[in-house]
Protein backbone atom coordinates (compact mmCIF):
# COMPACT_ATOMS: atom_id res chain seq x y z
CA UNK A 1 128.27 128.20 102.30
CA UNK A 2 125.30 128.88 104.63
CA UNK A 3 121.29 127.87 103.52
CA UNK A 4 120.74 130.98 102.96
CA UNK A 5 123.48 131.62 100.27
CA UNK A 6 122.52 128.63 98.42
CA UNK A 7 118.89 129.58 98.48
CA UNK A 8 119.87 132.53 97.04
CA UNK A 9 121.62 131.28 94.40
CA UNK A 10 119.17 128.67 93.32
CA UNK A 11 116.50 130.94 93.56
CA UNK A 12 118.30 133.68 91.17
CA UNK A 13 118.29 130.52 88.65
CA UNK A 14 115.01 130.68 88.37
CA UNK A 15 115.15 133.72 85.66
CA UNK A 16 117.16 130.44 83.57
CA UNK A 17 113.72 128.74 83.05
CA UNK A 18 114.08 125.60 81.56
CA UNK A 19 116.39 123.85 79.39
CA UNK A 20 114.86 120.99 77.10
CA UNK A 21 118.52 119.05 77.04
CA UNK A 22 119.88 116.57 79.34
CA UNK A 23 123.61 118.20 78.38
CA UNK A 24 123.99 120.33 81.24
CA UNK A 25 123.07 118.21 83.77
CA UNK A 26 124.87 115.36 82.80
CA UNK A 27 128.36 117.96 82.24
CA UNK A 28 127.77 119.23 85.97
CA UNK A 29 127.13 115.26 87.29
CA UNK A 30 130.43 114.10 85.46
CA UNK A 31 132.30 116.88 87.00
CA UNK A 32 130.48 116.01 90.33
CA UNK A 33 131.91 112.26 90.10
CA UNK A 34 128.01 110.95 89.08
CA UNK A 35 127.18 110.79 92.23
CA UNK A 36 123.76 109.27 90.83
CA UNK A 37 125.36 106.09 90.24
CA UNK A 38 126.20 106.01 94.09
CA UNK A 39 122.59 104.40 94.89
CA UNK A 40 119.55 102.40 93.07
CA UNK A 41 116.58 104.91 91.68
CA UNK A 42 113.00 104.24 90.86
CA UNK A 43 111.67 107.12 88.62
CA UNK A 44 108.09 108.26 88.92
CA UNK A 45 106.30 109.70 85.87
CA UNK A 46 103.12 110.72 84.80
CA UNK A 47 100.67 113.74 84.79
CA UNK A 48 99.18 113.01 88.38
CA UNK A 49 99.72 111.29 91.04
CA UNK A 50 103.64 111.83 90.66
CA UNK A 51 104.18 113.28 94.29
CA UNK A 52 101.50 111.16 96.26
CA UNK A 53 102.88 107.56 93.70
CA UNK A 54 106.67 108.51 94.87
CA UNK A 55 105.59 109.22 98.53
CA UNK A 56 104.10 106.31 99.24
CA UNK A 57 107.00 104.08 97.31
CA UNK A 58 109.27 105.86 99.65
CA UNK A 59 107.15 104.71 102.64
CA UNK A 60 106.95 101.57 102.24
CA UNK A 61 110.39 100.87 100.89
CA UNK A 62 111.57 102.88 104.36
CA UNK A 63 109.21 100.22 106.26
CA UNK A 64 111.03 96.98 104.90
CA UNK A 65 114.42 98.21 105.61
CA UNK A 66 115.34 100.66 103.08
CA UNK A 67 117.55 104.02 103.26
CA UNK A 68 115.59 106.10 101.02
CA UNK A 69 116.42 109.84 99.48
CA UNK A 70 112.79 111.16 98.18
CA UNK A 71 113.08 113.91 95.49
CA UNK A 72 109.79 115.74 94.78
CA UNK A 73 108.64 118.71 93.49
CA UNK A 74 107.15 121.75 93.62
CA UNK A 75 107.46 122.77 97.42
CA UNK A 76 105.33 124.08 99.65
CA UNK A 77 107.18 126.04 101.53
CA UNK A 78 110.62 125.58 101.54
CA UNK A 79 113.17 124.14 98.99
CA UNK A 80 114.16 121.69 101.48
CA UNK A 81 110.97 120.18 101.39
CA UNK A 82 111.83 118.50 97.80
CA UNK A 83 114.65 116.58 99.27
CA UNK A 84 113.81 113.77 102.19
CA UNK A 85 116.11 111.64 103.61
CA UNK A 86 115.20 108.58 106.14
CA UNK A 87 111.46 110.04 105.63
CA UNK A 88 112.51 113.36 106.74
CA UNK A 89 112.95 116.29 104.85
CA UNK A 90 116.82 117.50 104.58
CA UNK A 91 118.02 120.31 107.45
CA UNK A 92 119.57 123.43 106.29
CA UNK A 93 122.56 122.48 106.85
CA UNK A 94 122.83 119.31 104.42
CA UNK A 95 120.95 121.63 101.85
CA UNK A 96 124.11 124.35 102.19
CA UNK A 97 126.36 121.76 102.33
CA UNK A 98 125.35 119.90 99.19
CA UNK A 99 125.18 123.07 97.12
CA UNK A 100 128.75 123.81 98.04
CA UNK A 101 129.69 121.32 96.25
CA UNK A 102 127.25 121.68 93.32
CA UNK A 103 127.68 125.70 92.75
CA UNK A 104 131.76 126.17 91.98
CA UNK A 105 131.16 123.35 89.35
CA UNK A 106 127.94 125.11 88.07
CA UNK A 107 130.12 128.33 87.86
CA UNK A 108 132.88 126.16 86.03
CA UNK A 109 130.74 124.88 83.28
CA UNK A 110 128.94 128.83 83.02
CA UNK A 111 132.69 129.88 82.96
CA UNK A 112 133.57 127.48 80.13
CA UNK A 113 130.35 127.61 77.60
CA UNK A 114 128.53 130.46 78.86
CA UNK A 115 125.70 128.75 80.15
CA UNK A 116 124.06 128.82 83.33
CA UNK A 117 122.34 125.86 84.89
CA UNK A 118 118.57 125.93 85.39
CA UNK A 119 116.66 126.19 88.77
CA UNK A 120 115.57 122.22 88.59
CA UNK A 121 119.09 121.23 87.16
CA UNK A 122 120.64 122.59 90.66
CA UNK A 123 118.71 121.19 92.74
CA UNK A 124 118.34 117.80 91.66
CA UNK A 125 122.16 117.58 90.97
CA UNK A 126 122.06 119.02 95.02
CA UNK A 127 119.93 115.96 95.44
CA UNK A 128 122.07 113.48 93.94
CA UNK A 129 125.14 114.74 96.23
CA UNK A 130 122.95 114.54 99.50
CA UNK A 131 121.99 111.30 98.71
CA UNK A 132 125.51 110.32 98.01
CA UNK A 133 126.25 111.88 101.07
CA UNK A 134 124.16 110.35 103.23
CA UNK A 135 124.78 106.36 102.59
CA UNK A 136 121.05 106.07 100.42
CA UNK A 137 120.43 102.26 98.89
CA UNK A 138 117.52 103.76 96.72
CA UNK A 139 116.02 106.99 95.44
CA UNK A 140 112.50 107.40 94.44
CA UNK A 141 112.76 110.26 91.96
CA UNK A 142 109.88 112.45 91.02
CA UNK A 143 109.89 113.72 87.22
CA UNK A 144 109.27 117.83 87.17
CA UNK A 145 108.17 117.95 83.62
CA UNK A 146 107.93 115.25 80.77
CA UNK A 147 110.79 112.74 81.40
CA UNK A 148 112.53 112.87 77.60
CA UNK A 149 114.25 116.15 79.30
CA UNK A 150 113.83 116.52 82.59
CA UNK A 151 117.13 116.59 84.84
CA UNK A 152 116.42 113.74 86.93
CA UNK A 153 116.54 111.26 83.94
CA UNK A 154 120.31 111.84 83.77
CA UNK A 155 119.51 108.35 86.25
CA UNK A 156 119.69 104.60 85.08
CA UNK A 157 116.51 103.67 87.13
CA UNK A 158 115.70 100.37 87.53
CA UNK A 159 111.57 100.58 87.83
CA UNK A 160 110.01 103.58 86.21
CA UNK A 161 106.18 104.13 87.07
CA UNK A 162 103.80 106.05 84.90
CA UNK A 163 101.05 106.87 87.14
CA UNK A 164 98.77 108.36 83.77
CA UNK A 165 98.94 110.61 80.85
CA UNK A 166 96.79 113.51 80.47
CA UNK A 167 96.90 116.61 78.42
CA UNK A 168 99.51 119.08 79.97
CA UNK A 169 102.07 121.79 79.40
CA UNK A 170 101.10 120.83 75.55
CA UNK A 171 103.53 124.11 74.33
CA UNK A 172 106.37 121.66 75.51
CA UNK A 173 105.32 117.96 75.31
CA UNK A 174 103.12 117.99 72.43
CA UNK A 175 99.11 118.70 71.46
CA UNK A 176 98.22 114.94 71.78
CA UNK A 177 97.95 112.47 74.62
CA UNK A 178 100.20 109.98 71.99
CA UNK A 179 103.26 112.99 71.84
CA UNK A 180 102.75 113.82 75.51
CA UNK A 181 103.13 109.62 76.32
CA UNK A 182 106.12 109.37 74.12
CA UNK A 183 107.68 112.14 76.54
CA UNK A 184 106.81 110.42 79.52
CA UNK A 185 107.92 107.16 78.39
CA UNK A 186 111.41 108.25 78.22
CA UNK A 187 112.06 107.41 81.48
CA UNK A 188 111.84 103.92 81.04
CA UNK A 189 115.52 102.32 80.41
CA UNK A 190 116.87 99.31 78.91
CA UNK A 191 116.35 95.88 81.16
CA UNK A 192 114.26 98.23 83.66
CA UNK A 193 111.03 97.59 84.86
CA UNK A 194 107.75 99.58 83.57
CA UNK A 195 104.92 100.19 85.77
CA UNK A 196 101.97 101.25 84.40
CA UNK A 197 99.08 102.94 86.40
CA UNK A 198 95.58 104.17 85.00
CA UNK A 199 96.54 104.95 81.09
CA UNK A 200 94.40 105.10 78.20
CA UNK A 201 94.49 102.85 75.07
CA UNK A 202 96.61 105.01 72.92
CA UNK A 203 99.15 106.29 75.41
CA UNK A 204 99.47 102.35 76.22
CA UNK A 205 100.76 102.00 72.98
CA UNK A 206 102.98 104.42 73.00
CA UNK A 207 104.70 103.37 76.55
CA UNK A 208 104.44 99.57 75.31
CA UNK A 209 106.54 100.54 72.48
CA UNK A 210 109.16 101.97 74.21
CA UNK A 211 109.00 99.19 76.86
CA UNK A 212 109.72 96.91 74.19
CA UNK A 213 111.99 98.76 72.36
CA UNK A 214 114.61 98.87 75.29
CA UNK A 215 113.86 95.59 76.56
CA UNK A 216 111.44 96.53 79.46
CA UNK A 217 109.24 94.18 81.68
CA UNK A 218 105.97 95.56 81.53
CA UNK A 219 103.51 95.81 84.69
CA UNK A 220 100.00 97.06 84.00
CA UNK A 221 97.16 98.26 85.81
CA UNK A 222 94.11 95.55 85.69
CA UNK A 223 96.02 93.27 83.84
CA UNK A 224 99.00 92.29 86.10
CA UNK A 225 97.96 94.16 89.41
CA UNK A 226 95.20 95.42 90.76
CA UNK A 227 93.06 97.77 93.71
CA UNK A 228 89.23 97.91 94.70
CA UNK A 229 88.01 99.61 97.64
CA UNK A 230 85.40 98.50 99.71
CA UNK A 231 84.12 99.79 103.02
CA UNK A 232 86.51 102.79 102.30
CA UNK A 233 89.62 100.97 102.61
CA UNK A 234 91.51 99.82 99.42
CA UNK A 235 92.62 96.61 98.51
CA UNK A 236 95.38 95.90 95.95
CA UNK A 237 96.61 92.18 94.35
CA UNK A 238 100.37 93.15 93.55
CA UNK A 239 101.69 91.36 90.62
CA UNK A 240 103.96 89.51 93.83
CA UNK A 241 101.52 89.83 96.68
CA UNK A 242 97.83 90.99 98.50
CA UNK A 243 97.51 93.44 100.86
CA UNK A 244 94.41 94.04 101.85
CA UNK A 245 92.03 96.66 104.38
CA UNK A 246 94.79 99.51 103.81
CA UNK A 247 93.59 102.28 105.33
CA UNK A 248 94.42 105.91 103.59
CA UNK A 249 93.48 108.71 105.97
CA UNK A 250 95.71 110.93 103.85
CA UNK A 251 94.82 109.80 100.31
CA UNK A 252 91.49 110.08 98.23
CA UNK A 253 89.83 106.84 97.45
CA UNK A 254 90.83 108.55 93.57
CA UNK A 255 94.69 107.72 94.67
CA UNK A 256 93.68 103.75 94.76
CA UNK A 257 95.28 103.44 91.50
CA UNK A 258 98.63 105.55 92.25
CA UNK A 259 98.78 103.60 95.52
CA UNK A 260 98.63 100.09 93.85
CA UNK A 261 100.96 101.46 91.44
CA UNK A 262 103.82 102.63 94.18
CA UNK A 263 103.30 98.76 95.55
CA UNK A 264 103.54 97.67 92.21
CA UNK A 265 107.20 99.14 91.66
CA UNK A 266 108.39 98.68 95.05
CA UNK A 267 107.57 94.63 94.61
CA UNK A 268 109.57 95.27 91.14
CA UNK A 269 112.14 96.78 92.59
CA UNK A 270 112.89 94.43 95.94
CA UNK A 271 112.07 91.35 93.72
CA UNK A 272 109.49 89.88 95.91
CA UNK A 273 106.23 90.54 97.17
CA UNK A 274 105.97 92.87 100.60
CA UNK A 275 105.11 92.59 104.20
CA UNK A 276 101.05 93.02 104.15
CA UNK A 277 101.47 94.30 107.49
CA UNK A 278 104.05 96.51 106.63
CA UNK A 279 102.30 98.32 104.13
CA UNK A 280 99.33 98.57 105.87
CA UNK A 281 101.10 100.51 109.45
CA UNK A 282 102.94 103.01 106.54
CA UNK A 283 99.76 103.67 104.70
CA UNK A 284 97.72 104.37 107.78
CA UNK A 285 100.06 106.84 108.84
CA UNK A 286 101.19 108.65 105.72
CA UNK A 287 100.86 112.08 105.19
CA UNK A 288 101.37 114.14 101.66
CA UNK A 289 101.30 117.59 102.23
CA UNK A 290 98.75 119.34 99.86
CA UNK A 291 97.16 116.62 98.82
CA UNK A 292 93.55 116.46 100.10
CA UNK A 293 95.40 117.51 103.62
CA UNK A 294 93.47 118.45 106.41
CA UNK A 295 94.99 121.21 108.01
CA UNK A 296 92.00 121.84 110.22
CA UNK A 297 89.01 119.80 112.09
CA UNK A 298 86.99 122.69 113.20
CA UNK A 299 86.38 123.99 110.81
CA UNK A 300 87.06 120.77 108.67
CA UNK A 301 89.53 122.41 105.98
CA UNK A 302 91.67 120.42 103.28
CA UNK A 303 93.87 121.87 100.76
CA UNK A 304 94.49 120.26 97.48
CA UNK A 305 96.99 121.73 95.12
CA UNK A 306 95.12 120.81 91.78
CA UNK A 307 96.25 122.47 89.00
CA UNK A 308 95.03 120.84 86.27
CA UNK A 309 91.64 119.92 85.10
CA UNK A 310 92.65 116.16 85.24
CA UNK A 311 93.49 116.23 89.17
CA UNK A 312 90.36 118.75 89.87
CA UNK A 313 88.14 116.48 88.90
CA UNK A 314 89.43 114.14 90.95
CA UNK A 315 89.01 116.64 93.84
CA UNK A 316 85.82 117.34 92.76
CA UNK A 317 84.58 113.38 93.13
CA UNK A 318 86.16 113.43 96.47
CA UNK A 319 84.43 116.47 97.30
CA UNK A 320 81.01 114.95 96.24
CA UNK A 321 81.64 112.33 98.20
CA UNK A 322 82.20 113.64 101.36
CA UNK A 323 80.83 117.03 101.60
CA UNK A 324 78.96 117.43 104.82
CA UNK A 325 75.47 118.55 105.46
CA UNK A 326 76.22 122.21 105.02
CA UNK A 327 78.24 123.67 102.19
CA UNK A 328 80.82 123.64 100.20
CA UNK A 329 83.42 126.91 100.73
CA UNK A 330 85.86 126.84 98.16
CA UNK A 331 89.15 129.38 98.49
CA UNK A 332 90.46 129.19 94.96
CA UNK A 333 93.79 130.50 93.53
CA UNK A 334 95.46 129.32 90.45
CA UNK A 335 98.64 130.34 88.09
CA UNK A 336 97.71 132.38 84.60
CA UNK A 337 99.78 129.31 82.89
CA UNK A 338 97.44 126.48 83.73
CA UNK A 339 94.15 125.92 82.44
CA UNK A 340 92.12 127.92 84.52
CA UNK A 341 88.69 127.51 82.94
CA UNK A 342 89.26 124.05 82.59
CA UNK A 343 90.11 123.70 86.59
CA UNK A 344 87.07 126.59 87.21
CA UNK A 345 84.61 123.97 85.34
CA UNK A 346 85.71 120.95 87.42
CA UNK A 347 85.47 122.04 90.90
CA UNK A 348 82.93 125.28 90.92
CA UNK A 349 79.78 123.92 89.99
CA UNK A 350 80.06 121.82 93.44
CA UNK A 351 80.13 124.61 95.61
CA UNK A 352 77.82 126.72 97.10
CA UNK A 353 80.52 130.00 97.77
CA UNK A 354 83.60 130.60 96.03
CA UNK A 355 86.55 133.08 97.49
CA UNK A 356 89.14 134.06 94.56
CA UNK A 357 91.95 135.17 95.62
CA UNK A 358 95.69 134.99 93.69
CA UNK A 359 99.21 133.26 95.58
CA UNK A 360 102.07 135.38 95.48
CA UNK A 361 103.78 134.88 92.17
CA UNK A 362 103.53 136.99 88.95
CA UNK A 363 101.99 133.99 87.07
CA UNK A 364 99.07 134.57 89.57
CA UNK A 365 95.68 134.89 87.75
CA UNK A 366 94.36 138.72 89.52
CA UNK A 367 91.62 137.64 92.12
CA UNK A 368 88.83 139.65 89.95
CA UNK A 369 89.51 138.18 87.15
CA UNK A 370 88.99 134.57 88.58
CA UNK A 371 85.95 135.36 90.21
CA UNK A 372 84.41 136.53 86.82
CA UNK A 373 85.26 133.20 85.26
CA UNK A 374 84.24 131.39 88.18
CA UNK A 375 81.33 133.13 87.83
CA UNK A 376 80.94 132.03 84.53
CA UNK A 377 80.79 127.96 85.59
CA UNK A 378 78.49 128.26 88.43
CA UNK A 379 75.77 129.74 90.30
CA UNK A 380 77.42 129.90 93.43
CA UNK A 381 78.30 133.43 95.22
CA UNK A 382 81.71 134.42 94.88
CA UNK A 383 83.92 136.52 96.55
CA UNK A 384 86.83 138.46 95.94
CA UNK A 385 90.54 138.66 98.53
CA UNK A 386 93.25 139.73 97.17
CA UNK A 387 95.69 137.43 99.44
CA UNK A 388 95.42 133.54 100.21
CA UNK A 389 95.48 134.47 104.54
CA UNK A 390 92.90 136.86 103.86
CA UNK A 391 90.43 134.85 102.12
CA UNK A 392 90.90 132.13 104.38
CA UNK A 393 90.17 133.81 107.03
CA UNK A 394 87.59 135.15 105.41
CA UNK A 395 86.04 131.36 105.15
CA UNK A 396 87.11 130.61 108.39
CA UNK A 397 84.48 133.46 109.91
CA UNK A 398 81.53 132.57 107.06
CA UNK A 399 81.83 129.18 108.19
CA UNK A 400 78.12 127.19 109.80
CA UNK A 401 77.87 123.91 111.31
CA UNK A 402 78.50 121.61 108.66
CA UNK A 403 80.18 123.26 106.10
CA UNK A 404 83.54 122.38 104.85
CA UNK A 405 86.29 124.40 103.04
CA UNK A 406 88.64 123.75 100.62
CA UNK A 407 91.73 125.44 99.32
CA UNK A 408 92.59 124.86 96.16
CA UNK A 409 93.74 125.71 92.60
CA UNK A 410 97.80 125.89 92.82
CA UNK A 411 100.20 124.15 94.73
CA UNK A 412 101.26 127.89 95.49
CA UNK A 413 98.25 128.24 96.85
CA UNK A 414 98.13 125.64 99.26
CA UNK A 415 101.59 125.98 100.24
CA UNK A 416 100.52 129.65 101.43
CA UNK A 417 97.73 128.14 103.40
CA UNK A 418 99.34 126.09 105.32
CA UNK A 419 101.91 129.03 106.36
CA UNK A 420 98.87 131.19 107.10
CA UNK A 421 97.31 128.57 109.23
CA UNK A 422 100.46 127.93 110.77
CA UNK A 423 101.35 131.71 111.62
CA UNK A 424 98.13 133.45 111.68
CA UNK A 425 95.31 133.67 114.07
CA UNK A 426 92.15 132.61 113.42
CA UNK A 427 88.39 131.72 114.71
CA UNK A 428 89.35 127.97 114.33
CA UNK A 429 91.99 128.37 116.38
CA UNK A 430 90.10 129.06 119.55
């Protein structure tokens, strides 16, 4: 099978939606041989901070010796992204060769009960086989949606982090932060260990139920660990360990807590405390793509693939905190399915000009009709391009001395960004 014939196949999956049962995908890993069971897992939950929390576990486990498979999702730009191996993203290759072993089961089971396996089922049962494949001691797992549900928690993990709980894709986890916790929670196992980031009272209760109901350790933020930044560079006291002056280039000083809890539940997971040093040489060099990424100097642009009120405000403090002397150009593009006024009212009222534009995908809110809700939230002028390149470039030649840009609103978005400023010419470039 060639990359291209799997990425076909997955991609024609997609039209399958989602499927709120863990039946299928524990049918197609039985008939795969469980190839889930072939390593260790640490399962990362929450509403934000899932990608940047399992990133950084990955990191750090890779620094103290670890082979480590990284599952993640969305992508950016290509499927292969969501599966890392050794810190680097799987080739082509491994991704073909892992969904030749995944697809003639899939088209067993459709054969035998008439259903077809979801777009997230394949490729995290592709992830468990490439991990199998490739000798892995531990996977740090990323949760697409809830946890109760979702594929990946076909796994026995032993540490599950919660990195929050916000309100979020309430039509399928529930109208309340309590239903939407209980969700989440499900990824906690029996005899596991629970790791807790920045949660509010009565999701707390929720998770601590569960923690105790299955026999769970519990690990809380500011009660058993701990980060404060000073100077701009974070400090965290583990619940094993300190590790202190970490520098974050790549993360917001709003990722402090996610940070502290990915050194939380890698101390839970090797069963001692970590190398300071260690974690401060993989911090300072860590890089997670569309998230507060700085894809160019001159102009200083970042994209930021909030899509949710929750995480745009958190881009929005950033942004406060470090806009320059000049403005603040936002490129904004965001999916009809999210809560667009609520991301409109977190981020617009910062800026000083707004460019709407819509990412390729039908769930794209129409560029015109963002701008006249931006408009709605803010008095800043606001601009209308139909495509992401365009109003990019767009920025790129409005841009003075001292402004900065950012691209936000969808990881969509930002994933077409970077291609843009990866293909396309532009001032900055010069």
């Amino acid at each position: 099978m060639t990359f291209d014939q799997a990425l076909a196949y997955v991609q024609d999956a997609l039209k399958f939606g989602i499927h709120p049962s863990l039946d299928n995908i524990t049918r197609l890993t039985d008939l795969l041989g469980r190839p889930q069971r072939a390593f260790e897992t640490i399962h990362v939950g929450g509403t934000n901070g899932k990608t940047s929390t399992a990133r950084v576990a990955a990191a750090i486990l890779k620094g103290h010796g670890c082979k480590v498979g990284l599952y993640t999702s969305p992508h950016l730009e290509s499927y292969t992204e969501r599966m890392e191996i050794g810190g680097r993203k799987v080739y082509p290759g491994e991704f073909a060769s892992a969904f030749s072993r995944v697809i003639p089961e899939a088209e067993k089971m459709r054969e035998e009960t008439g259903q077809a396996l979801t777009e997230f089922e394949l490729l995290t049962a592709a992830a468990f086989v490439a991990f199998e494949k490739a000798g892995i001691d531990v996977a740090v797992l990323e949760v697409g949606l809830g946890g109760r549900w979702d594929a990946t928690n076909v796994c026995d993990s032993k540490v599950a982090a919660i990195t929050n709980i916000d309100l979020e894709h309430t039509d399928r986890l529930g109208a309340t932060i309590e239903a939407i916790a209980a969700e989440k929670a499900q990824v906690i196992k029996k005899g596991a260990t629970a790791v807790v980031g920045d949660v509010q009272p009565p999701a707390m209760s929720v998770i601590g139920a569960r923690a105790q109901e299955v026999g769970a350790e519990l690990l809380v933020l500011n009660r058993d660990f701990n980060c404060r930044f000073k100077d701009g560079r974070l400090s965290v006291n583990g619940a094993l360990g300190v590790y202190e002056e970490l520098d974050m280039p790549a993360l917001g000083t709003y990722q402090g807590a996610n940070t502290a809890v990915a050194i939380a539940a890698c101390e839970a997971f090797l069963g001692h405390g970590l190398v300071a040093r260690t974690v401060q040489r993989t911090l300072s060099s860590l890089a997670i793509p569309g998230r507060l990424e700085q894809l160019l100097k001159i102009p200083p642009l970042y994209i930021d693939g909030a899509h949710n009120p929750a995480a745009a405000r958190e881009l929005a403090a950033w942004l406060a905190q470090n806009r320059r002397s000049g403005r603040l150009v936002l490129v904004v593009g965001i999916l009809s399915d999210k809560d667009v006024d609520g991301i409109l009212q977190a981020v617009c009222p910062l800026a000083d000009v707004i460019i709407c534009t819509q990412p390729d995908s039908d769930r794209a809110v129409q560029a015109v009709d963002l701008a006249a809700r931006a408009s709605a939230v803010c008095e800043a002028e606001v601009f209308v391009h139909p495509s992401v390149a365009g109003a990019i470039e767009s920025a790129v030649d409005a841009w003075r001395s001292g402004d900065l840009i950012c691209v936000t609103g969808s990881l969509y978005t930002a994933g077409e960004a970077r291609a843009a400023l990866r293909e396309g010419p532009t001032r900055a470039r010069r």
